[in-house]
Protein backbone atom coordinates (compact mmCIF):
# COMPACT_ATOMS: atom_id res chain seq x y z
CA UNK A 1 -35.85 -3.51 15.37
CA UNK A 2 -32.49 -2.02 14.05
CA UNK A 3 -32.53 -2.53 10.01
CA UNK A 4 -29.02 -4.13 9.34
CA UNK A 5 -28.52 -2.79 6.03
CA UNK A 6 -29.05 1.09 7.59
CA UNK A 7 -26.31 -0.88 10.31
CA UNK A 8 -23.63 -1.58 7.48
CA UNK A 9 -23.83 2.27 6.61
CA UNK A 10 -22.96 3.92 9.37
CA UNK A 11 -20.67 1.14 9.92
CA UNK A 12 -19.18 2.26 6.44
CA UNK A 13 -18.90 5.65 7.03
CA UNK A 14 -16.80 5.09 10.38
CA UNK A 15 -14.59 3.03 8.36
CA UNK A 16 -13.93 5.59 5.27
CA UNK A 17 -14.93 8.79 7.38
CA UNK A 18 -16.93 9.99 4.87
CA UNK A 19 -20.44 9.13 3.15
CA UNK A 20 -19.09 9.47 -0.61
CA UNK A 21 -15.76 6.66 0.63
CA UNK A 22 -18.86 4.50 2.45
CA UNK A 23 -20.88 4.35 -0.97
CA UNK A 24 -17.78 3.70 -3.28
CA UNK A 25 -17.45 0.67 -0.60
CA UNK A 26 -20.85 -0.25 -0.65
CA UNK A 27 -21.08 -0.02 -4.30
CA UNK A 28 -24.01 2.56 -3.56
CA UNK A 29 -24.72 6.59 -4.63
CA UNK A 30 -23.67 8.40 -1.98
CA UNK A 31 -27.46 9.99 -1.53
CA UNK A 32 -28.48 6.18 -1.04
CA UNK A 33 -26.13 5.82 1.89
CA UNK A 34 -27.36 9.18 3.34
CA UNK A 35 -31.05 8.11 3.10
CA UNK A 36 -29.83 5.00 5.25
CA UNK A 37 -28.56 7.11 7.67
CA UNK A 38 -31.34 9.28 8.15
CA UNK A 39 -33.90 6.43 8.17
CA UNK A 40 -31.12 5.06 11.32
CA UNK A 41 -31.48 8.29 12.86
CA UNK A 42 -35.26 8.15 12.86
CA UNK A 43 -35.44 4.67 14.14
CA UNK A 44 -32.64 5.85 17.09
CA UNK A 45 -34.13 8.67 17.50
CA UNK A 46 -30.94 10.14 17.63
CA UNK A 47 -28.28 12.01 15.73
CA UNK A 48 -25.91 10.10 14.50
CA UNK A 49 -23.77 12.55 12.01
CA UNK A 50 -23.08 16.06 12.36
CA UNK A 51 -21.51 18.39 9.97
CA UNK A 52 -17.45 19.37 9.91
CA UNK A 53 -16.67 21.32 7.47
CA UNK A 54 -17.35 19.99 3.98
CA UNK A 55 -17.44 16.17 5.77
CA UNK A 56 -19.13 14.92 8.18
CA UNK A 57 -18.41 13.14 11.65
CA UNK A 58 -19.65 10.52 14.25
CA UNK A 59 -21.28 11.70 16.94
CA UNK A 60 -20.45 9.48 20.23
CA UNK A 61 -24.14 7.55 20.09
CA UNK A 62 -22.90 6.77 16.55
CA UNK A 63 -19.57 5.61 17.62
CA UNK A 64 -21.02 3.20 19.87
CA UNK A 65 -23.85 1.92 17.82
CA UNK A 66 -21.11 1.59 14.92
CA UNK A 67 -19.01 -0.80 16.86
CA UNK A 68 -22.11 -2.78 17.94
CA UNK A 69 -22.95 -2.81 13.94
CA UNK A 70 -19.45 -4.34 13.21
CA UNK A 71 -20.15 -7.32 15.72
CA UNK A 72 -23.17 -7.77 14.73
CA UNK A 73 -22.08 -7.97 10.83
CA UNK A 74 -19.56 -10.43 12.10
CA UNK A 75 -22.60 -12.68 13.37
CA UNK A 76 -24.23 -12.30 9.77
CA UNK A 77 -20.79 -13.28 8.24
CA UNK A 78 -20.77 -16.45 10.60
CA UNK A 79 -23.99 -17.35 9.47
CA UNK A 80 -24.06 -17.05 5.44
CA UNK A 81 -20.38 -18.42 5.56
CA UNK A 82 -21.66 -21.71 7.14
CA UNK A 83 -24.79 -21.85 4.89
CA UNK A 84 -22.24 -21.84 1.99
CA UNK A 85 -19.76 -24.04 3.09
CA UNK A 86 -23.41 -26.83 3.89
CA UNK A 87 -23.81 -26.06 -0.17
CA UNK A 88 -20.78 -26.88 -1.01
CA UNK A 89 -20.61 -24.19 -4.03
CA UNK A 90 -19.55 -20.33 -4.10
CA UNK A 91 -22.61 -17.85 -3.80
CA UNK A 92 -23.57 -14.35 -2.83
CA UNK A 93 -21.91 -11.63 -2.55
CA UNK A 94 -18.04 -10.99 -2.41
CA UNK A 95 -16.18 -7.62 -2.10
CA UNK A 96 -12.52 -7.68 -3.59
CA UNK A 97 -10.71 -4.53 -2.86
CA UNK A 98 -6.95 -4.15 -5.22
CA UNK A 99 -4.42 -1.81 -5.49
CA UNK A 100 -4.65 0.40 -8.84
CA UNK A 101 -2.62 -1.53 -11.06
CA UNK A 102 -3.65 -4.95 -10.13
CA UNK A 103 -7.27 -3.04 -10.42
CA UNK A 104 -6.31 -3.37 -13.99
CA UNK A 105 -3.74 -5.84 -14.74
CA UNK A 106 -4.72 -9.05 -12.82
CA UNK A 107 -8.37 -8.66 -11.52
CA UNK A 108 -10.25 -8.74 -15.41
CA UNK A 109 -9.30 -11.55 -15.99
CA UNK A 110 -9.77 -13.12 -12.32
CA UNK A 111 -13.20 -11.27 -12.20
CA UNK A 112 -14.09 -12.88 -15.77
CA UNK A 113 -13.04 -16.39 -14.59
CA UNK A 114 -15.33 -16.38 -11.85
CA UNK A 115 -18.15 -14.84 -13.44
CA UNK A 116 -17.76 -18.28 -15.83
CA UNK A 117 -16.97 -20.85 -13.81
CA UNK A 118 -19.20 -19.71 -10.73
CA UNK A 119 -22.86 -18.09 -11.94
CA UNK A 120 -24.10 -17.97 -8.71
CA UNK A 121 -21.13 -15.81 -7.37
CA UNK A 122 -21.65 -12.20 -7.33
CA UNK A 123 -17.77 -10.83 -7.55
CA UNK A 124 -17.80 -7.17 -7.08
CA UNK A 125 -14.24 -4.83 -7.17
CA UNK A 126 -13.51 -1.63 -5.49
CA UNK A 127 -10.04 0.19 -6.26
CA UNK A 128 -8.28 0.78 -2.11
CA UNK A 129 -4.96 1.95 -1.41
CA UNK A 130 -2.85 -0.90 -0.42
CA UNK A 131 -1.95 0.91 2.53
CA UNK A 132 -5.81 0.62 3.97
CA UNK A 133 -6.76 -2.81 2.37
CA UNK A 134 -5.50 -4.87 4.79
CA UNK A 135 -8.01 -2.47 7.57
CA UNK A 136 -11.00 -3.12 5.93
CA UNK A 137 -10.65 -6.88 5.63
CA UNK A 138 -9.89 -7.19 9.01
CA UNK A 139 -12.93 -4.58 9.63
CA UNK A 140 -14.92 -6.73 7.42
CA UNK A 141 -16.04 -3.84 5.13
CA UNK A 142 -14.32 -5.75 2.29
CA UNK A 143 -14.17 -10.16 1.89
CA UNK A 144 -10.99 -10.27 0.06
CA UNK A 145 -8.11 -7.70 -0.55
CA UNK A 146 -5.24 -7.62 -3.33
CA UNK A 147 -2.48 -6.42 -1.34
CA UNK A 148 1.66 -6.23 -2.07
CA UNK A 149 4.70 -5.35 -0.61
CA UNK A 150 8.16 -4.99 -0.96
CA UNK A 151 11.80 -6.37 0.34
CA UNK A 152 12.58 -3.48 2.98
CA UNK A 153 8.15 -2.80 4.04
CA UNK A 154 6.85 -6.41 4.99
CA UNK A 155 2.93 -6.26 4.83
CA UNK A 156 1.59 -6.30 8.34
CA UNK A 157 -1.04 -9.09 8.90
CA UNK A 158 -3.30 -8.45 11.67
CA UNK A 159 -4.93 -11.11 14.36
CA UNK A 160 -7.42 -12.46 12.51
CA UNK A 161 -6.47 -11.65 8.64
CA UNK A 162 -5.05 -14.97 6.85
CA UNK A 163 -3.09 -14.25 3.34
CA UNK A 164 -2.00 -16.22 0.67
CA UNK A 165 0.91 -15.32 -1.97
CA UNK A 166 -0.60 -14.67 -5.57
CA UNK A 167 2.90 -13.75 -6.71
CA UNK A 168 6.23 -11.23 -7.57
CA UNK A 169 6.07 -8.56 -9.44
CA UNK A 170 9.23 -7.17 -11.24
CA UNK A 171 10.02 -3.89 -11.27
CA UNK A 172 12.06 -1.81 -14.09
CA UNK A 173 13.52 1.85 -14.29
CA UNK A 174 11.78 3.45 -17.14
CA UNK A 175 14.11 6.16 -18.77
CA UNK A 176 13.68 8.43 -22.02
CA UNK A 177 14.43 7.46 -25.09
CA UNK A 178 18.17 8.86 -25.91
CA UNK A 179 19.08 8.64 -21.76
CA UNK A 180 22.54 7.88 -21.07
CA UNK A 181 21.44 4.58 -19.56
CA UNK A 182 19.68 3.00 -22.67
CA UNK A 183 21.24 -0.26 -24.26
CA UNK A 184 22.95 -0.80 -20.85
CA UNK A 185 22.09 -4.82 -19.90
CA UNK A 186 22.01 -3.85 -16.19
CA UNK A 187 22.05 -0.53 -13.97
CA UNK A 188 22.84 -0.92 -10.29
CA UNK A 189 21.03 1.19 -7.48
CA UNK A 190 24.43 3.47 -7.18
CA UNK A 191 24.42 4.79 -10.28
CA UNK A 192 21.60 6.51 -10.00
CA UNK A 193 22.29 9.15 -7.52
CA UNK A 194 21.96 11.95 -9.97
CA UNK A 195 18.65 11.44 -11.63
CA UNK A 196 15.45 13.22 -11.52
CA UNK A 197 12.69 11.07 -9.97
CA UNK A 198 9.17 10.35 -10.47
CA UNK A 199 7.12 8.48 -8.33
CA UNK A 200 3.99 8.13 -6.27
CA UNK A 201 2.99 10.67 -3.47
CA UNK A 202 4.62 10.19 -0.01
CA UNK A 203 2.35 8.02 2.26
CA UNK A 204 1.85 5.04 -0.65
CA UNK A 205 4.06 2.04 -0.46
CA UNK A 206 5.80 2.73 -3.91
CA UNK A 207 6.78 6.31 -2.34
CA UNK A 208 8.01 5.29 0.91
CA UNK A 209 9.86 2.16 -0.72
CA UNK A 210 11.76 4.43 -3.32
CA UNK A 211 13.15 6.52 -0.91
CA UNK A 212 14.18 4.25 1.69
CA UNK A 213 15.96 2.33 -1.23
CA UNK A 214 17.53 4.95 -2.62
CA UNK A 215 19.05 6.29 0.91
CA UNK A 216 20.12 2.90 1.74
CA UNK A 217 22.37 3.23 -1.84
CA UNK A 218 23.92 6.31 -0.34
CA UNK A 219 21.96 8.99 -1.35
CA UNK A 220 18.88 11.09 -1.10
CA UNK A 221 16.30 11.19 -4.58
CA UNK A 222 15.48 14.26 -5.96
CA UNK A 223 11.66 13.74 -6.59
CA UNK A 224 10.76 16.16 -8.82
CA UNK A 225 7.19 15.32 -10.06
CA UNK A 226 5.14 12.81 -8.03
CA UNK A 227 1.62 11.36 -9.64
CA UNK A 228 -0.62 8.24 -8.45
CA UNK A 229 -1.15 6.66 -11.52
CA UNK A 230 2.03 4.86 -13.07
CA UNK A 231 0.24 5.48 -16.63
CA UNK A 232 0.67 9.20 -15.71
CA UNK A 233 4.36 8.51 -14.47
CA UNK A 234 5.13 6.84 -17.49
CA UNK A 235 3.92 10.58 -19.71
CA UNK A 236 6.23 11.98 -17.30
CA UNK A 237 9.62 10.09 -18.42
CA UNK A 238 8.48 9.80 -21.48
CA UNK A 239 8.60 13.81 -21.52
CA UNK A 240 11.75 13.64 -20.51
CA UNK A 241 11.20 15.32 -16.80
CA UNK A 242 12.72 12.66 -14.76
CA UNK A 243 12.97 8.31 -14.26
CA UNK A 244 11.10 6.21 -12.39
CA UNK A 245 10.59 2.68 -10.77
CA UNK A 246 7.32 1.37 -12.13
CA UNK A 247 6.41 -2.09 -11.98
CA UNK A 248 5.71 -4.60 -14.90
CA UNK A 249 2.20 -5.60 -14.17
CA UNK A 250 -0.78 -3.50 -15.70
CA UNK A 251 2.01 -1.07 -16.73
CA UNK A 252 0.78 -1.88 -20.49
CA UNK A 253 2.89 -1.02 -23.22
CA UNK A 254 5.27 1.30 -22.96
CA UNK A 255 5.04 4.73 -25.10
CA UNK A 256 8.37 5.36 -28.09
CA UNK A 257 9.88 7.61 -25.98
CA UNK A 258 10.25 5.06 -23.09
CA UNK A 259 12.76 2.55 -22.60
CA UNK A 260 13.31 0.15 -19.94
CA UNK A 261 16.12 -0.69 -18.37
CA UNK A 262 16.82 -4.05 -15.64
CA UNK A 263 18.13 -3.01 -12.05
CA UNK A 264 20.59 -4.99 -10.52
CA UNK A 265 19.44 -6.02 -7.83
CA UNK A 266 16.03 -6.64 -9.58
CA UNK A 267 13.14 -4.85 -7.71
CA UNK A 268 10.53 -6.73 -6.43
CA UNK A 269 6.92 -6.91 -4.84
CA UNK A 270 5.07 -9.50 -3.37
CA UNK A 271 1.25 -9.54 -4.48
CA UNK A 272 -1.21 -10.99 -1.57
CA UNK A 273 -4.76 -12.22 -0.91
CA UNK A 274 -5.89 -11.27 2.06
CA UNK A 275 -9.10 -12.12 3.79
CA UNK A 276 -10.74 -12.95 7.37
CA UNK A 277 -10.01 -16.32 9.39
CA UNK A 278 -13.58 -16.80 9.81
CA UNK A 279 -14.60 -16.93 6.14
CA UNK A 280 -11.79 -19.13 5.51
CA UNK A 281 -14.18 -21.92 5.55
CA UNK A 282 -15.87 -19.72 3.06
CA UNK A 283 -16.33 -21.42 -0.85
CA UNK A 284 -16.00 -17.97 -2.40
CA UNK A 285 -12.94 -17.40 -0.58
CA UNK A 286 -11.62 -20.66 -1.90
CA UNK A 287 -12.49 -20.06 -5.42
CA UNK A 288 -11.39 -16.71 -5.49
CA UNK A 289 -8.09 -17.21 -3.84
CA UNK A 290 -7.50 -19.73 -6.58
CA UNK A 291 -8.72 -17.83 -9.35
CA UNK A 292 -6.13 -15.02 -8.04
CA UNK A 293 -3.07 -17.36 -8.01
CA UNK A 294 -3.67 -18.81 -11.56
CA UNK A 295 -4.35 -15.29 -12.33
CA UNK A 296 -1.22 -14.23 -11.44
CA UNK A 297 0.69 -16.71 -12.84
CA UNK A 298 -0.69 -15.76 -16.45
CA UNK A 299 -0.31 -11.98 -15.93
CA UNK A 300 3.73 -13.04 -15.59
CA UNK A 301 4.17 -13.04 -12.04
CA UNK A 302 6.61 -15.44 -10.48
C-alpha cells in the first residue's frame, strides 16, 4: 500500500518543481523530502525523479502517480474537514501561505491570536509570491492564502477557490529627504514622469502594476534599481538613487532620509483570503478567515 505522506511529496515537488520549494511547503529539510521520495520509488519500483541540471524533474510514471496523489489528498481533505466540522472546534493542521509584507505586517499578530484562542489549532506560515498563492490553494498544497491586488490587475479566482476581503492597503511614494516633492499635500501620477524608479522585479504584481500605471499617465518609468524586499527599496530612496511606490502595511518606520508623500489618486490594494470550496465547511477556515479580517482592520487597513 502507497504511504500517503511519501504521496504529498512528490505531489509537492510537481507543484514547486523542485525538492528544496516542496520542503519549504511542507515545512520539512529538503533531505527529509528526498528520503520520501526514494522510499516512493522503492515501493513503485520505479523512478520517479531524474536529474536536470542542478534540479530535478518528473519522470512520466511520476507525473501520473502525482496527479493520482492530488485526488487522493483531496479525499483525505474531505474526510478530516467533516470530522472537524462533527467537533464543532478548529484542529489540526493549517497551511497559510502570504505575500512578504503581510508575512510580516498582518500574519503575527493573526498567527498569535489563534495560537490563544484555539490550542488545538496548529497554524503554520510559509512566505509565496502572490502571483502563485492562489495555485497552490486551488492545488491544495496550501489551506489558506493571503493574497492582494490592485485597481488595473483583478486577482483571478479559479473554479473551486472561494475568497474573502481582509482589506485596502494604501500606498505612498517614498522620496528623499530634500526632494523637490517634500511638504507638497498631494502629487498626481503626471508629475512624475521624470523620476528615477525603484520597484520590485518584473513578473511580481507591484512590478507589473507600476508600469502599467505609469504608461497609462503618459509615460514610460525609468526603473533604475529593482529589489524584492520593500525594506531594501526603502535603503534605496533613502540613498537617494531613485522613488518608489511602497505600500503602508509592514513597511515599518520609515528611515530620516525618507519622506512620504500622498498620490492623488491614492494607490490602492486589495488584501484577500483565499481558500478551497470544500474546506469551507472547515472550522479552521472559519476562525482563521476571521482572525485575518480583525487582523486587518488593526494593522490600518480599510
Amino acid at each position: 500500500m502507497l504511504d500517503l505522506s511519501r504521496l504529498r511529496a512528490l505531489h509537492a515537488v510537481s507543484v514547486h518543481g523542485s525538492v528544496a520549494g516542496a520542503a519549504t511547503a511542507l515545512g520539512y529539510t529538503a533531505s527529509a523530502v528526498s528520503q520520501q521520495i526514494t522510499k516512493l520509488e522503492r515501493e513503485t519500483r520505479t523512478t520517479l525523479l531524474e536529474r536536470r541540471g542542478r534540479g530535478v524533474a518528473l519522470t512520466e510514471e511520476a507525473v501520473h502517480l502525482a496527479a493520482t496523489a492530488q485526488r487522493l489528498l483531496a479525499i483525505v481533505e474531505q474526510a478530516e474537514t467533516a470530522l472537524e466540522e462533527r467537533r464543532g472546534l478548529p484542529t489540526g493542521r493549517l497551511s497559510i501561505g502570504a505575500f512578504a509584507s503581510a508575512a510580516r505586517g498582518l500574519l503575527p499578530g493573526v498567527l498569535a491570536s489563534l495560537a490563544r484562542d484555539h490550542p488545538a489549532l496548529d497554524a503554520r506560515l510559509t512566505e509565496v509570491d502572490p502571483h502563485l498563492s492562489v495555485d497552490l490553494v486551488a492545488k491544495g498544497v496550501i489551506d489558506l492564502a493571503v493574497a492582494h491586488d490592485w485597481d488595473i490587475a483583478p486577482l483571478p479566482a479559479p473554479e473551486g477557490v472561494a475568497q474573502a476581503v481582509i482589506g485596502d492597503d494604501r500606498c505612498d511614494l517614498l522620496v528623499p529627504k530634500g526632494h523637490r516633492l517634500v511638504g507638497r499635500s498631494s502629487v498626481r501620477r503626471e508629475e512624475l514622469a521624470k523620476e528615477r524608479w525603484v520597484c520590485q522585479p518584473p513578473g511580481t504584481v507591484c512590478h507589473d502594476w507600476l508600469v502599467r500605471t505609469l504608461r497609462a499617465a503618459g509615460y514610460e518609468p525609468d526603473i533604475r534599481h529593482q529589489a524584492e524586499e520593500n525594506h531594501t527599496q526603502v535603503a534605496l530612496v533613502a540613498a537617494g538613487l531613485g522613488v518608489a511606490m511602497i505600500p503602508r502595511l509592514g513597511r515599518g518606520t520609515l528611515p530620516r532620509g525618507v519622506v512620504a508623500v500622498r498620490l492623488d489618486p491614492l494607490p490602492v490594494r486589495r488584501l484577500y483570503a483565499l481558500w478551497r470550496t470544500q474546506a469551507a465547511r472547515r472550522p479552521a477556515i472559519t476562525a482563521a478567515v476571521a482572525a485575518l479580517q480583525d487582523g486587518g482592520a488593526g494593522a490600518g487597513l480599510l
